[in-house]
Protein backbone atom coordinates (compact mmCIF):
# COMPACT_ATOMS: atom_id res chain seq x y z
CA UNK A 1 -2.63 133.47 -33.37
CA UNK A 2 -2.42 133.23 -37.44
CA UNK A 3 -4.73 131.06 -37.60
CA UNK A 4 -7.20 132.87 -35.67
CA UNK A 5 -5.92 136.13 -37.88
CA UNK A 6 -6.46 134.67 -40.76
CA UNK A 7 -9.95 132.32 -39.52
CA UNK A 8 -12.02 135.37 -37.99
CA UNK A 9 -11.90 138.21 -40.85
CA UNK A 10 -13.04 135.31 -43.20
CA UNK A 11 -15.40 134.13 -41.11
CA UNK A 12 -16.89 137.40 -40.84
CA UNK A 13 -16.87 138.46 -44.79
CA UNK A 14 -18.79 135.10 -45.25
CA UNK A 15 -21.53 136.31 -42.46
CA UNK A 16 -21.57 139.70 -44.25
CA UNK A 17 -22.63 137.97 -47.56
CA UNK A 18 -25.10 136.00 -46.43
CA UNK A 19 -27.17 138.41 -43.86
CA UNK A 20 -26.41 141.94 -45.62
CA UNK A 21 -29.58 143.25 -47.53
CA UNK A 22 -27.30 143.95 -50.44
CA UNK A 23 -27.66 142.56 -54.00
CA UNK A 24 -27.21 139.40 -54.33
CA UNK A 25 -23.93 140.43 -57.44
CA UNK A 26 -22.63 141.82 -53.77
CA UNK A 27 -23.11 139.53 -51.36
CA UNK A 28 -22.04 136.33 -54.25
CA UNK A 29 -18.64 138.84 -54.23
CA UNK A 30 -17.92 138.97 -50.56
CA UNK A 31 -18.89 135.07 -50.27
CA UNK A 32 -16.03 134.81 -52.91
CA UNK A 33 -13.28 137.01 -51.20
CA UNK A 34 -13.77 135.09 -48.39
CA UNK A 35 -13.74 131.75 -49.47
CA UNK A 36 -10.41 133.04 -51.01
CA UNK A 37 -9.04 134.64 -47.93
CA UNK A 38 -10.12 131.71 -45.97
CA UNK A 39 -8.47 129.43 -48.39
CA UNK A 40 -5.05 131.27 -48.70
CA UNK A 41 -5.07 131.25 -45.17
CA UNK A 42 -5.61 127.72 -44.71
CA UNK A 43 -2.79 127.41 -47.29
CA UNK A 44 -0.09 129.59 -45.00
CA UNK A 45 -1.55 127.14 -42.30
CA UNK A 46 -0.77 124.51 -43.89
CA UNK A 47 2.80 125.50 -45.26
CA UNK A 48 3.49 126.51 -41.53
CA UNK A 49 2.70 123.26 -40.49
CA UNK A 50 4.71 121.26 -42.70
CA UNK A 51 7.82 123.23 -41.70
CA UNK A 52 7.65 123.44 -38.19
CA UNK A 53 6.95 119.39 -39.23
CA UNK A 54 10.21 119.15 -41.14
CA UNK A 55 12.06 120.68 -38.43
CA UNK A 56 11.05 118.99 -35.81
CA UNK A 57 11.23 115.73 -37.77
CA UNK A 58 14.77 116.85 -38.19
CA UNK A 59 15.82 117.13 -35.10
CA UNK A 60 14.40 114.42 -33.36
CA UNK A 61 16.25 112.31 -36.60
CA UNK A 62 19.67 114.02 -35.51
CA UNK A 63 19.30 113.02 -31.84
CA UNK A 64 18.39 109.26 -33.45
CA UNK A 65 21.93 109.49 -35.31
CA UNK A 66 23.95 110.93 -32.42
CA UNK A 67 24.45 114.37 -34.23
CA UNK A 68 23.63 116.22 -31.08
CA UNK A 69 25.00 119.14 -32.58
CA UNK A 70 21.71 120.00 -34.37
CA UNK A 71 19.79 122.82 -33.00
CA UNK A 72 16.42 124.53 -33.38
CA UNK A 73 15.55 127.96 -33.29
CA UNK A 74 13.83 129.33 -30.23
CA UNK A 75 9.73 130.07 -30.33
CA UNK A 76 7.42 131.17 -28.45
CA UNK A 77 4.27 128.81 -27.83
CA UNK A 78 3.54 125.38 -27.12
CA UNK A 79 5.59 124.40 -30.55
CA UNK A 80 8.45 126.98 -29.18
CA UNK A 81 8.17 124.55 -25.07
CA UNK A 82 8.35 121.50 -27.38
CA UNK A 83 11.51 122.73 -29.23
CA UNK A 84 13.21 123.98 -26.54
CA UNK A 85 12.90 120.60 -24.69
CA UNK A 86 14.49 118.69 -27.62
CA UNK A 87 17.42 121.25 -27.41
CA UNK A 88 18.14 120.43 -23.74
CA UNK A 89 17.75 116.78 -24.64
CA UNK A 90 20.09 116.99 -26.84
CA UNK A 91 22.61 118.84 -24.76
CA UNK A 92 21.92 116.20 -21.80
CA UNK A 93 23.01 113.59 -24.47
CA UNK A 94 25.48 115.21 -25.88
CA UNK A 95 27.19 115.45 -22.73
CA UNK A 96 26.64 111.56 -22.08
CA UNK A 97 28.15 110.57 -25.13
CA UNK A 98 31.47 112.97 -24.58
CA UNK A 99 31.83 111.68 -21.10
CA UNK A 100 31.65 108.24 -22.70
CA UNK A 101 34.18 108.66 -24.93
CA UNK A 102 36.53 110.32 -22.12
CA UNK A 103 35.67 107.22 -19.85
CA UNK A 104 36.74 104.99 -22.97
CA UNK A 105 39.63 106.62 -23.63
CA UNK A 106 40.72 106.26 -19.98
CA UNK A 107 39.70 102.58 -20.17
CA UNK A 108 41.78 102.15 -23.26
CA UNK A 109 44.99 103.38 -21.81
CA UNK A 110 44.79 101.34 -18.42
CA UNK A 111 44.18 98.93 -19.89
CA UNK A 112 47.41 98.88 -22.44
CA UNK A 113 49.22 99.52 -19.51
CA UNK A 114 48.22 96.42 -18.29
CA UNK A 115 50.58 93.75 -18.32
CA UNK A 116 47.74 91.29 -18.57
CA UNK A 117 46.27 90.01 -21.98
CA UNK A 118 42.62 91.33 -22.57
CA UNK A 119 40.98 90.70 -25.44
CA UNK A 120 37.00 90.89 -25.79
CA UNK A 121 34.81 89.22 -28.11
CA UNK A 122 30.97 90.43 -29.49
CA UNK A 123 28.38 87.91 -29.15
CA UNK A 124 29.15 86.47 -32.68
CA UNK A 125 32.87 85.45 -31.44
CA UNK A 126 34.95 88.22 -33.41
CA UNK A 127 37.16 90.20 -31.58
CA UNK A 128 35.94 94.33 -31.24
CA UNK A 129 38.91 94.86 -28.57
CA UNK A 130 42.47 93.90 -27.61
CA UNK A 131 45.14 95.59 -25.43
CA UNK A 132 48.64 95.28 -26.42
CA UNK A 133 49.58 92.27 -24.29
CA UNK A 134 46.66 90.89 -26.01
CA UNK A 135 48.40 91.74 -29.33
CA UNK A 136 51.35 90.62 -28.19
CA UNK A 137 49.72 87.06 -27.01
CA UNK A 138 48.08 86.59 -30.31
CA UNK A 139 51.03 87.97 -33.05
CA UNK A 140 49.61 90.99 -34.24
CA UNK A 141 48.51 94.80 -34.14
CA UNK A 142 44.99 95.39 -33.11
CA UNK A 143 43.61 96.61 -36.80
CA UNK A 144 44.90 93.21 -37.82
CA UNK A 145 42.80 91.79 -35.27
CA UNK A 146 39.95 93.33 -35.65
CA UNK A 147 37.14 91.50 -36.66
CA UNK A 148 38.99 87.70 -36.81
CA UNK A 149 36.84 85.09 -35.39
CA UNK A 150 38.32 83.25 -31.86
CA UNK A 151 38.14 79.66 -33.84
CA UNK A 152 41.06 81.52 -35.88
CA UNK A 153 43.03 82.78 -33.43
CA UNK A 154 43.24 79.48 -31.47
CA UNK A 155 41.10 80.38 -28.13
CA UNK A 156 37.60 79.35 -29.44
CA UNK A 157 38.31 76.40 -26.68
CA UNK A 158 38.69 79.10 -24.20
CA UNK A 159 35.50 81.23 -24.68
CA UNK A 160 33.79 78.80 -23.38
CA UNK A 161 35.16 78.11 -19.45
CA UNK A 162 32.90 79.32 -17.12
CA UNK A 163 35.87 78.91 -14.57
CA UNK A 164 39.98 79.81 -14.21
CA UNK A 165 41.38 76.89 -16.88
CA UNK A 166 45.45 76.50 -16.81
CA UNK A 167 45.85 75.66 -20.03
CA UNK A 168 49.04 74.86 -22.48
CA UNK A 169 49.01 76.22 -25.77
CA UNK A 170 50.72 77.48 -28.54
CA UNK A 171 50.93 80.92 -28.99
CA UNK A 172 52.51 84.12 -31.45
CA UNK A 173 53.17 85.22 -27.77
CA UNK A 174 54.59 82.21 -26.25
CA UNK A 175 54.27 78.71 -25.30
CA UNK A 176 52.01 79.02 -21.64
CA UNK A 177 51.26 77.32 -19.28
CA UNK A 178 48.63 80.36 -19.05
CA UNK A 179 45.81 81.04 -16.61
CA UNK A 180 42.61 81.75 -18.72
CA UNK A 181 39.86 83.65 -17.09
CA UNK A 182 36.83 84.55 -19.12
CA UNK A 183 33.93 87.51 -18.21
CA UNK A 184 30.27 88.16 -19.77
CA UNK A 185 29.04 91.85 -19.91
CA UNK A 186 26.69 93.29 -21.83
CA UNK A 187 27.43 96.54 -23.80
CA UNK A 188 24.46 98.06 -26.05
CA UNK A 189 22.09 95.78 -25.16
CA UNK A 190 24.10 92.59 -26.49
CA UNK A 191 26.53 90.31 -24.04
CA UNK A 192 30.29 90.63 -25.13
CA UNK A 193 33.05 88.43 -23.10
CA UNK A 194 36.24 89.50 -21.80
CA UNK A 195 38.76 87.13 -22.14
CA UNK A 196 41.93 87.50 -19.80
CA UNK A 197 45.41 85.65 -20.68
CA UNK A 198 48.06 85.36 -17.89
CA UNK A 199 51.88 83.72 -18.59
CA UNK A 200 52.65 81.47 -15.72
CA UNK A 201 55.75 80.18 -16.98
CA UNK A 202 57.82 83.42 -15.44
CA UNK A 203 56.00 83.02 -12.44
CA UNK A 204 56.66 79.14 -12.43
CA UNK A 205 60.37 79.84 -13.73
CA UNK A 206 61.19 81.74 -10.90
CA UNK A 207 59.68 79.55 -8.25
CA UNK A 208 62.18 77.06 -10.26
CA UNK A 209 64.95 79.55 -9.82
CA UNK A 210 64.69 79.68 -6.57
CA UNK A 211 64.67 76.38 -5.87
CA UNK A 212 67.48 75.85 -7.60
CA UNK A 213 69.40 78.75 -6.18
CA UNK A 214 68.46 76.84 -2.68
CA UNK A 215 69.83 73.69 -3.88
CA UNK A 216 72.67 75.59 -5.44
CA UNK A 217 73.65 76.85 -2.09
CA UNK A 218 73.24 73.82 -0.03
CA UNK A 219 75.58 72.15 -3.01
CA UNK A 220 78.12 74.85 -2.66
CA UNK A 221 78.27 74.63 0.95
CA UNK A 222 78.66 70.99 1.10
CA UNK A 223 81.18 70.70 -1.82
CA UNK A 224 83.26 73.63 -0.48
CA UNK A 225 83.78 71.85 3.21
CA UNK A 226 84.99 68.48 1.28
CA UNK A 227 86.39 69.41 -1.81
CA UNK A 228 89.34 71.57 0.28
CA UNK A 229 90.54 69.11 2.82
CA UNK A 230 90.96 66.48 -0.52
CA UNK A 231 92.67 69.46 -2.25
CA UNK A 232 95.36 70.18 0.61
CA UNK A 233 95.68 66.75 1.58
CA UNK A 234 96.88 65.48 -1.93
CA UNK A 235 99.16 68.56 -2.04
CA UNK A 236 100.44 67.28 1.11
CA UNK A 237 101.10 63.79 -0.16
CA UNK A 238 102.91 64.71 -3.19
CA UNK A 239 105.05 66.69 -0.99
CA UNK A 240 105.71 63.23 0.86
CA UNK A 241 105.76 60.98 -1.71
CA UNK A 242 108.96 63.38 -3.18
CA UNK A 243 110.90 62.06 -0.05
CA UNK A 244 109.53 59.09 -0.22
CA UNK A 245 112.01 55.89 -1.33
CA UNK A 246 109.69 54.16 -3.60
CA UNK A 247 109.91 52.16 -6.65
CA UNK A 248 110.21 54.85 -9.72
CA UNK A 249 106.66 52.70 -10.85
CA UNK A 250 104.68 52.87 -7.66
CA UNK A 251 105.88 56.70 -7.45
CA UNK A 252 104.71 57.64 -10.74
CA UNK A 253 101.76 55.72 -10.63
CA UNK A 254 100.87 57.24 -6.78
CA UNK A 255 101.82 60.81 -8.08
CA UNK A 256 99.58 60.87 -11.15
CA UNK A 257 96.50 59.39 -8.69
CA UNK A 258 97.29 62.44 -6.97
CA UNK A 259 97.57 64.68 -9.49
CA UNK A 260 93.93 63.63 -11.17
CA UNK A 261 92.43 64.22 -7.44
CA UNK A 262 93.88 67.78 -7.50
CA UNK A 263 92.60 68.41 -10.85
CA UNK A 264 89.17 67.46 -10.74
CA UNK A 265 89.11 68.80 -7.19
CA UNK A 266 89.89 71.70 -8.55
CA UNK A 267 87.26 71.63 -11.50
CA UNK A 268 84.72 70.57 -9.53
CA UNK A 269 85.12 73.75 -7.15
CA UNK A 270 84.87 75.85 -10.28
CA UNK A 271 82.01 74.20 -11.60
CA UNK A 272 80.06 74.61 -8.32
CA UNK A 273 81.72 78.70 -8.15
CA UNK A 274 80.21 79.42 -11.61
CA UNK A 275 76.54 78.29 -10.15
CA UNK A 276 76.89 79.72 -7.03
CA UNK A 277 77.74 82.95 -9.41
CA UNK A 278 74.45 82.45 -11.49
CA UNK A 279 72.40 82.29 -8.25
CA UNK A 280 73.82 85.60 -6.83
CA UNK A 281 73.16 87.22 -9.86
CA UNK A 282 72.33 90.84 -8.63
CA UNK A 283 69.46 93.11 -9.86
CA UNK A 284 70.16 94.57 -13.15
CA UNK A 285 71.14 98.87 -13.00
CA UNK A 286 69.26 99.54 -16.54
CA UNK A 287 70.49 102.72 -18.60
CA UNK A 288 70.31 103.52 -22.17
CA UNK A 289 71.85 101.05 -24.35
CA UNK A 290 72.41 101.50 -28.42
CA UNK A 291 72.32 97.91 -29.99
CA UNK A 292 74.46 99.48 -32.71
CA UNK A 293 77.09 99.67 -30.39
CA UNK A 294 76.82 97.05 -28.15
CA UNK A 295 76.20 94.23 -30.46
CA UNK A 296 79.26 94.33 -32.66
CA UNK A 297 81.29 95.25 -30.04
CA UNK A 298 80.17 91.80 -28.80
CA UNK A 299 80.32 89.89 -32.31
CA UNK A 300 84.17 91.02 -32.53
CA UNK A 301 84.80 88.58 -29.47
CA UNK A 302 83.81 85.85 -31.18
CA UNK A 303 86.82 84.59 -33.85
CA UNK A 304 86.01 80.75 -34.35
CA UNK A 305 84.05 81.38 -37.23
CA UNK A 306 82.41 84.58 -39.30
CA UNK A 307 80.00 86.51 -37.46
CA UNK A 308 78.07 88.64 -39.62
CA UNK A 309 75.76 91.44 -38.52
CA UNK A 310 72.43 92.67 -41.16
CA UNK A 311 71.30 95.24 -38.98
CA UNK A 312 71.77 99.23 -39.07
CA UNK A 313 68.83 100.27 -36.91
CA UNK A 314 69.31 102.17 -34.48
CA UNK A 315 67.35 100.78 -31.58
CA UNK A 316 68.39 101.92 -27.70
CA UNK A 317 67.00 99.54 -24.74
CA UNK A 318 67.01 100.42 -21.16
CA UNK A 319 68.99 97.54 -19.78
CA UNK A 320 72.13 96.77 -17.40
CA UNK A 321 75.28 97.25 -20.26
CA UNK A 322 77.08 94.42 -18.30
CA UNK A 323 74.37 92.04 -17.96
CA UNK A 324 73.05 92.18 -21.91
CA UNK A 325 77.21 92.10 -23.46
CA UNK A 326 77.39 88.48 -20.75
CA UNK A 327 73.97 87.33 -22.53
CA UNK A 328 74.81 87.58 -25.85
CA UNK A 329 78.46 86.53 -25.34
CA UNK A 330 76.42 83.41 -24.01
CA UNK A 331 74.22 83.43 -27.01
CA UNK A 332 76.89 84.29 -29.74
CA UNK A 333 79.32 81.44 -28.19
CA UNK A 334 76.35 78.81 -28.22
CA UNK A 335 75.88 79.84 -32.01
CA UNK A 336 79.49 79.67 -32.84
CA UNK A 337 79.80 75.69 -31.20
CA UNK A 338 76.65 74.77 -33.30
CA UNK A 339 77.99 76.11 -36.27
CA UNK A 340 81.73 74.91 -35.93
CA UNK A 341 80.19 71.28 -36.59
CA UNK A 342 79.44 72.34 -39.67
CA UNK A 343 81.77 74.94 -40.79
CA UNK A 344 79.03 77.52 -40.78
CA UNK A 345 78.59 80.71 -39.41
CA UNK A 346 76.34 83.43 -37.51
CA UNK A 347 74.12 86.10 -38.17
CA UNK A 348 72.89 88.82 -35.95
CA UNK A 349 69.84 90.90 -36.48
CA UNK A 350 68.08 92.96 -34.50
CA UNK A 351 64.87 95.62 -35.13
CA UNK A 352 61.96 97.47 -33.27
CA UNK A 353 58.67 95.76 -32.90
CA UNK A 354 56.36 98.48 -31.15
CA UNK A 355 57.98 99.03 -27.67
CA UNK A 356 59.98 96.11 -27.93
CA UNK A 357 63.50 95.49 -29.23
CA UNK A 358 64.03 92.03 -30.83
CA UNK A 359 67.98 90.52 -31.23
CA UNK A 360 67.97 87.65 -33.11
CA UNK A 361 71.08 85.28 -32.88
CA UNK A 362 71.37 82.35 -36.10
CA UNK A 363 73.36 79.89 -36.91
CA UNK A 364 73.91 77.23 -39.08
CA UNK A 365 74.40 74.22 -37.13
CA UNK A 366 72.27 70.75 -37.05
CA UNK A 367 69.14 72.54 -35.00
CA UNK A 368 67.64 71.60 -31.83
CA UNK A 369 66.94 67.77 -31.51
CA UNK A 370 64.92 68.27 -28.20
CA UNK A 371 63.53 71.98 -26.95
CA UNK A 372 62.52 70.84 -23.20
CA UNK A 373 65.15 70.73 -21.14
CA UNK A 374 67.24 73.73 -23.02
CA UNK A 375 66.52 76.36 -19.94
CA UNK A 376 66.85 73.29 -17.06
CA UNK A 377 70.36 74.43 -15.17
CA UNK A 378 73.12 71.39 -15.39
CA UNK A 379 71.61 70.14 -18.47
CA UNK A 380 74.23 70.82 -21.52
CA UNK A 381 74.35 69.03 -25.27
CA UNK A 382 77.86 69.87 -25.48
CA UNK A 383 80.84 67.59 -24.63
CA UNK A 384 82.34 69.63 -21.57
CA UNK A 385 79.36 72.35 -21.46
CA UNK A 386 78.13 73.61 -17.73
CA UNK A 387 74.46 73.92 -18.68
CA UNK A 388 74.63 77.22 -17.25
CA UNK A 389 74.91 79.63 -20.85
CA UNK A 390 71.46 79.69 -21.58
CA UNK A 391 69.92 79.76 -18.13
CA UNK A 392 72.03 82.89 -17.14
CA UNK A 393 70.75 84.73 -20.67
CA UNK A 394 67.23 84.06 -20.28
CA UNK A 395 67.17 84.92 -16.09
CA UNK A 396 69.15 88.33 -17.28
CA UNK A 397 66.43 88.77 -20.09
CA UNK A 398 63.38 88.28 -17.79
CA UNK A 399 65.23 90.04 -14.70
CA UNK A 400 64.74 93.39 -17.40
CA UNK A 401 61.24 92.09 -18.24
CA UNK A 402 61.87 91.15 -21.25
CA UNK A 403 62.06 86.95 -22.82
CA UNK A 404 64.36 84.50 -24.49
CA UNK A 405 63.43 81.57 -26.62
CA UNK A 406 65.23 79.17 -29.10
CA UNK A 407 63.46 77.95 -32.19
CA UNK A 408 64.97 75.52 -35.17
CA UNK A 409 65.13 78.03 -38.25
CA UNK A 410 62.20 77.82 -40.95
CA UNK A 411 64.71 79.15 -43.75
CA UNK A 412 68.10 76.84 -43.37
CA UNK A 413 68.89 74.10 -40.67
CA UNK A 414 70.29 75.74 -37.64
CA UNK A 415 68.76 77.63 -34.63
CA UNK A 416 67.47 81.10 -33.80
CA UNK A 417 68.15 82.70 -30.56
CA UNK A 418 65.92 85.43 -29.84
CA UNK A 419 65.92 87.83 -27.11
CA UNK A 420 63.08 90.36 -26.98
CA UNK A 421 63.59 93.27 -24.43
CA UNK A 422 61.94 97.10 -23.71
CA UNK A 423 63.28 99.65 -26.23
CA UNK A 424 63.38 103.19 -25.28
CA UNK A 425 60.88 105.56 -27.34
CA UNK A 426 62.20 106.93 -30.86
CA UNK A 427 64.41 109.75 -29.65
CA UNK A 428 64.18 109.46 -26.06
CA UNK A 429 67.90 109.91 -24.46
């Protein structure tokens, strides 16, 4: 409609000047007016144009850039249909991109609820995503992770299996064996892969539990029907061999035979009652526990040699109060044997790592000569030790889902016990 306003009076003054039968001064005049009108018409035109131009360019640029807050004014004509149309675009997209952004959000916190290490990868093998078992796996919070290629994490190997791989490998997060399972998607146009990390070995540790609870039993049973006939019948022959008229020799000699049977009778049926204690060991009854303490209150048990304690944080755990003082009385005494060979002592630590509690346990003995058969019930590197110390801590620890490990120091020869369990949130009760 302004263009047509501003088209027809020109047109018409231009007519006028060329078909009135007026001088030609007058009609060279109106020619003039109207080649000005007409031009400063054209000009408005024009300047319209551009700016309906500009917006439109700018809106269409915001939807490009995800500002889908950007707006245009509404108009009335087939410009006014077209603008409108970009508006409820933009709305329609708007709404896309918030429900994506819910739905990821969602995602994100499933999926650090998952026990199960995910970490995904972009097509150029960095990592764009990790859950917290994933940054628990690989050492390290996710902004740390961010970006690092697999081939320097240690899974580059793993990227590649196009089926489930057991594999054992060492870890920030632990030792394995773990079950690798690796999926492709695609996620803005480009494929990504999801790499998922289980730990077997608590799965495979308490298949071995149970076996040996099993053979625990059977061994209990068996030992238990023989080891208490030998025990009553030696008590009964001493009792005879006192009336007995024997050479003073042959008596002593019978009576201290006697004597040994009753003895290590007697300390094999304790031996065999502290395993068949280990296998019966009941479900823990967590409630809030302050390492503050709990932990000294341990340490002071200890008087062999010094015990001293570096930490002041105040750290609670949800865990069974009788089951975590018998684990690190287990810990603390294994510390204190190492060190006594030479003359050392212990140190105990302990501080908040995320959601985790970690008490460490040092000492200052020779280290660990071997690490594979430390956790294997009946095996012991002490003169006179059960093998049953370290197997109790770690099935408390994992029966409160939590882990224990043993590692030869970096800093000093010696050993550090470390027991990792779920800490309560900062100023929960």
């Amino acid at each position: 409609m302004t263009t047509a306003a501003g088209v027809v009076p020109a047109t018409g003054l231009l007519a006028a000047s060329l078909w009135l039968p007026t001088p030609v001064w007058s009609r060279a005049l109106l020619a003039a007016v109207a080649l000005l009108f007409g031009g400063a018409m054209a000009a408005r035109v024009f300047i319209l144009s551009r700016r309906a131009s500009s917006r439109l360019e700018s809106l269409v640029l915001g939807i490009h850039d995800n500002e889908f807050g950007l707006r245009a004014r509404a108009e009335a004509g087939a410009f006014g249909r077209t603008l409108a149309a970009l508006n409820l675009l933009s709305e329609e997209l708007a709404g896309m991109r918030q429900a994506g952004i819910e739905s990821d959000a969602l995602l994100g916190k499933l999926l650090s609820a998952v026990e199960l290490a995910i970490v995904v990868f972009d097509p150029r093998g960095r990592l764009v995503g990790v859950n917290r078992a994933g940054e628990t796996l690989l050492g390290a919070n996710a902004d740390a992770l961010y970006g690092r290629t697999a081939e320097t994490l240690g899974v580059a190997d793993w990227l590649s299996t196009g089926k489930p791989l057991h594999a054992a490998k060492s870890l920030p997060g632990g030792e394995g064996p773990w079950e690798v399972r690796v999926a492709r998607f695609r996620r803005a146009g480009r494929e990504h892969r999801l790499l998922t990390v289980t730990d077997l070995s608590a799965a495979l540790r308490e298949e071995e539990r149970r076996a040996w609870r099993g053979l625990i039993r059977v061994l209990g049973h068996e030992t238990s029907n023989s080891l208490g006939p030998i025990q009553s019948t030696a008590d009964a022959l001493r009792r005879r061999l006192v009336n007995a008229s024997l050479d003073g020799e042959l008596a002593g000699a019978l009576g201290g035979g006697l004597d040994l049977i009753e003895r290590r009778a007697r300390a094999l049926a304790g031996f065999i009652h502290r395993y068949a204690e280990l296998a019966r060991l009941p479900a823990p009854s967590p409630e809030p526990v302050a390492l503050g303490d709990l932990v000294p209150r341990v340490a002071a048990l200890e008087d062999r040699v010094p015990v001293k304690i570096e930490s002041r944080e105040a750290v609670t755990v949800d865990a069974d109060p009788g089951q975590l003082e018998q684990a690190l009385i287990n810990l603390i005494k294994n510390a204190a044997d190492a060190s006594l060979v030479t003359h050392g002592g212990v140190t105990i630590v302990w501080r908040r790592e995320k959601d985790h509690a970690v008490i460490e346990v040092c000492d200052e003995g020779q280290g660990l000569p071997v690490t594979e058969n430390l956790f294997v019930p009946f095996f012991t590197t002490k003169p006179g030790g059960s093998g049953i110390g370290l197997v109790l801590a770690r099935q408390i620890a994992e029966a409160h889902g939590g882990a224990l490990s043993l590692t030869n120091r970096d800093d000093a020869p010696g050993v550090i016990a470390r027991l990792r369990l779920h800490a309560k949130a900062t100023g929960a009760a």
